[in-house]
Protein backbone atom coordinates (compact mmCIF):
# COMPACT_ATOMS: atom_id res chain seq x y z
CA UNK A 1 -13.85 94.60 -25.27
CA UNK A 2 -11.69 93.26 -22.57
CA UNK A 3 -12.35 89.75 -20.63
CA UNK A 4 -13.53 89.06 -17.66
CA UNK A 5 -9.89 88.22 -16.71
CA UNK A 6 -7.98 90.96 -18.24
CA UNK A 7 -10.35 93.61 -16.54
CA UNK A 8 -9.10 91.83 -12.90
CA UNK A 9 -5.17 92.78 -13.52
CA UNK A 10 -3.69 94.79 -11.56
CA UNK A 11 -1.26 96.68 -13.09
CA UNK A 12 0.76 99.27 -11.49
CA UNK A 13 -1.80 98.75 -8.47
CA UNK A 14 -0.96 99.94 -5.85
CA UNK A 15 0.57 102.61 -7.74
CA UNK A 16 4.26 103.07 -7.47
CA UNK A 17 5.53 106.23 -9.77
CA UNK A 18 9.42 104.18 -9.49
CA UNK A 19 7.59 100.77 -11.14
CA UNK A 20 6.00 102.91 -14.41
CA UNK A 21 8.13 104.49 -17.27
CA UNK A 22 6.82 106.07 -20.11
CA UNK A 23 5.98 104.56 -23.63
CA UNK A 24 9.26 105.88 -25.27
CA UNK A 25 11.26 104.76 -22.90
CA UNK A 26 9.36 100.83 -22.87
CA UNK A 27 9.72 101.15 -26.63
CA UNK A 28 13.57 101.80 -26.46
CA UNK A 29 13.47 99.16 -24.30
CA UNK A 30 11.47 96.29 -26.23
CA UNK A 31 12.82 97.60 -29.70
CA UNK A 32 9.13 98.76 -30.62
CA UNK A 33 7.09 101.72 -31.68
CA UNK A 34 5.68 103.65 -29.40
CA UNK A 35 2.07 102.91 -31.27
CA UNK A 36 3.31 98.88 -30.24
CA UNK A 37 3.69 99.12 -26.65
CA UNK A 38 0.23 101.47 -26.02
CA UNK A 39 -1.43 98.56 -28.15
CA UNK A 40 0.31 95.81 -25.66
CA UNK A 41 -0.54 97.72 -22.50
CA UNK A 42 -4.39 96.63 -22.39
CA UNK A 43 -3.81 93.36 -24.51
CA UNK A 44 -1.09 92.01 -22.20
CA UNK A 45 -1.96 93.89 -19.07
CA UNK A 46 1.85 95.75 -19.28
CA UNK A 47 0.48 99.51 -18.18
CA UNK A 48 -2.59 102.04 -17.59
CA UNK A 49 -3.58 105.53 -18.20
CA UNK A 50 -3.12 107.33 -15.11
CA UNK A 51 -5.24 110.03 -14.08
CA UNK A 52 -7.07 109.34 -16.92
CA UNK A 53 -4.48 110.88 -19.15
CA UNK A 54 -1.22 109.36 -19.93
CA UNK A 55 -0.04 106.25 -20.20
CA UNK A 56 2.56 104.56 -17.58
CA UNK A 57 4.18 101.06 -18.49
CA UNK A 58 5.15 98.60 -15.57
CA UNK A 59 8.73 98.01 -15.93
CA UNK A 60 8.32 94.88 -14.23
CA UNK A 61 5.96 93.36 -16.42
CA UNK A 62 7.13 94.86 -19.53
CA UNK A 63 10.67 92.88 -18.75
CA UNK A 64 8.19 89.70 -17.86
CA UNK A 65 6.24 89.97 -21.06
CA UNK A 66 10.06 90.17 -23.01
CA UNK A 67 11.56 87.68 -20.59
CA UNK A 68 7.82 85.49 -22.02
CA UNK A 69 8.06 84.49 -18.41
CA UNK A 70 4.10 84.62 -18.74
CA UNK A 71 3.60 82.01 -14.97
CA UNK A 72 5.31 85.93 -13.23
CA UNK A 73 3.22 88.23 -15.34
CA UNK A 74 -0.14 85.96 -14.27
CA UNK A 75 0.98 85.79 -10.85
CA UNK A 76 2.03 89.55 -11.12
CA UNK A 77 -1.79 90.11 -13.00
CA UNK A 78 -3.14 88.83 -9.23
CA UNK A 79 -1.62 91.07 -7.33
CA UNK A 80 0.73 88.59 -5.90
CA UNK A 81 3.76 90.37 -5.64
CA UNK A 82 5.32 87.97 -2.93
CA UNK A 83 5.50 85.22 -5.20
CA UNK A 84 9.64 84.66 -6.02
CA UNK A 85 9.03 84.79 -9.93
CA UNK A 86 7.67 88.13 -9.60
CA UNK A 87 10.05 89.49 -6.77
CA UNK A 88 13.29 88.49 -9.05
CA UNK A 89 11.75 91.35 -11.36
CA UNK A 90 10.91 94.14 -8.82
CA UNK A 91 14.80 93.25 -7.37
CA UNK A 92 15.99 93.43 -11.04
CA UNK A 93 15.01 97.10 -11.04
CA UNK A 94 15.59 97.90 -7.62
CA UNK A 95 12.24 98.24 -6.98
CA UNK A 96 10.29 97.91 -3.31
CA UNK A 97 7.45 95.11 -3.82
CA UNK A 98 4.06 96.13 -3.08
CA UNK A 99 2.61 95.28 0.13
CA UNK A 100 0.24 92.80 0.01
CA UNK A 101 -1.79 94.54 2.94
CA UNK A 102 -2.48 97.34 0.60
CA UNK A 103 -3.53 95.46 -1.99
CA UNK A 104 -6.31 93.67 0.71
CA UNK A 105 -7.04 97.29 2.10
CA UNK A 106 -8.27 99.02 -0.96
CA UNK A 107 -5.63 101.36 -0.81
CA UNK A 108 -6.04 102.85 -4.86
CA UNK A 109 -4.02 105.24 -6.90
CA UNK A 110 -4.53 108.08 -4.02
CA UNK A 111 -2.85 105.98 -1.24
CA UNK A 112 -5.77 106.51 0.84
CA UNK A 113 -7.75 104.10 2.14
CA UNK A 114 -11.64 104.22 2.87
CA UNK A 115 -12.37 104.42 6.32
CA UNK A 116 -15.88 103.56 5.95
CA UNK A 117 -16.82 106.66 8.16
CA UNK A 118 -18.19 109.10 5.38
């Protein structure tokens, strides 16, 4: 079971297809099994199962989690992508950073956010 504090992280939230690669490719990257890195994603918070399905590692906090810059992948765990230890990684992979709005909004996985007017 997870804690209180690992079921808050948001990981690839909103979600940004160019943030996630797959589990072979973030074991070529770490130097691990493929078995390894689906074991890290819920016990370090470095990916999700997406539609249910298949899993999708963050780039950005598999290189934190590497890097065991572990103050970015907290502050990345928040949802605070404007901090400047965790916009070094999303610039690192050329990556856009999340807007903060969205996160605020509820915009989810969809993109959509409720209007309140069902």
């Amino acid at each position: 079971m997870q804690s209180a504090e690992e079921t808050t992280w948001r990981v690839l939230t909103p979600y940004d297809p160019r943030e996630g690669i797959s589990l072979a490719t973030a074991a070529k990257r770490a130097g691990k099994s493929e078995t390894t890195i689906r074991n890290w994603c819920p016990q370090h918070g470095l990916g999700r199962r997406v539609g249910g399905g298949v899993w999708v590692v963050s780039q950005v906090a598999l290189a934190m989690f590497l890097d065991g810059d572990m103050a970015a992948l907290a502050a990345y765990h928040s949802g605070n992508h404007s901090a400047s230890e965790v916009a070094q990684y999303f610039e690192r992979f050329g990556l856009p950073r999340p807007k903060t709005s969205a996160l605020r909004s509820g915009v989810g996985i969809s993109g959509l956010a409720s209007t309140g007017s069902d």
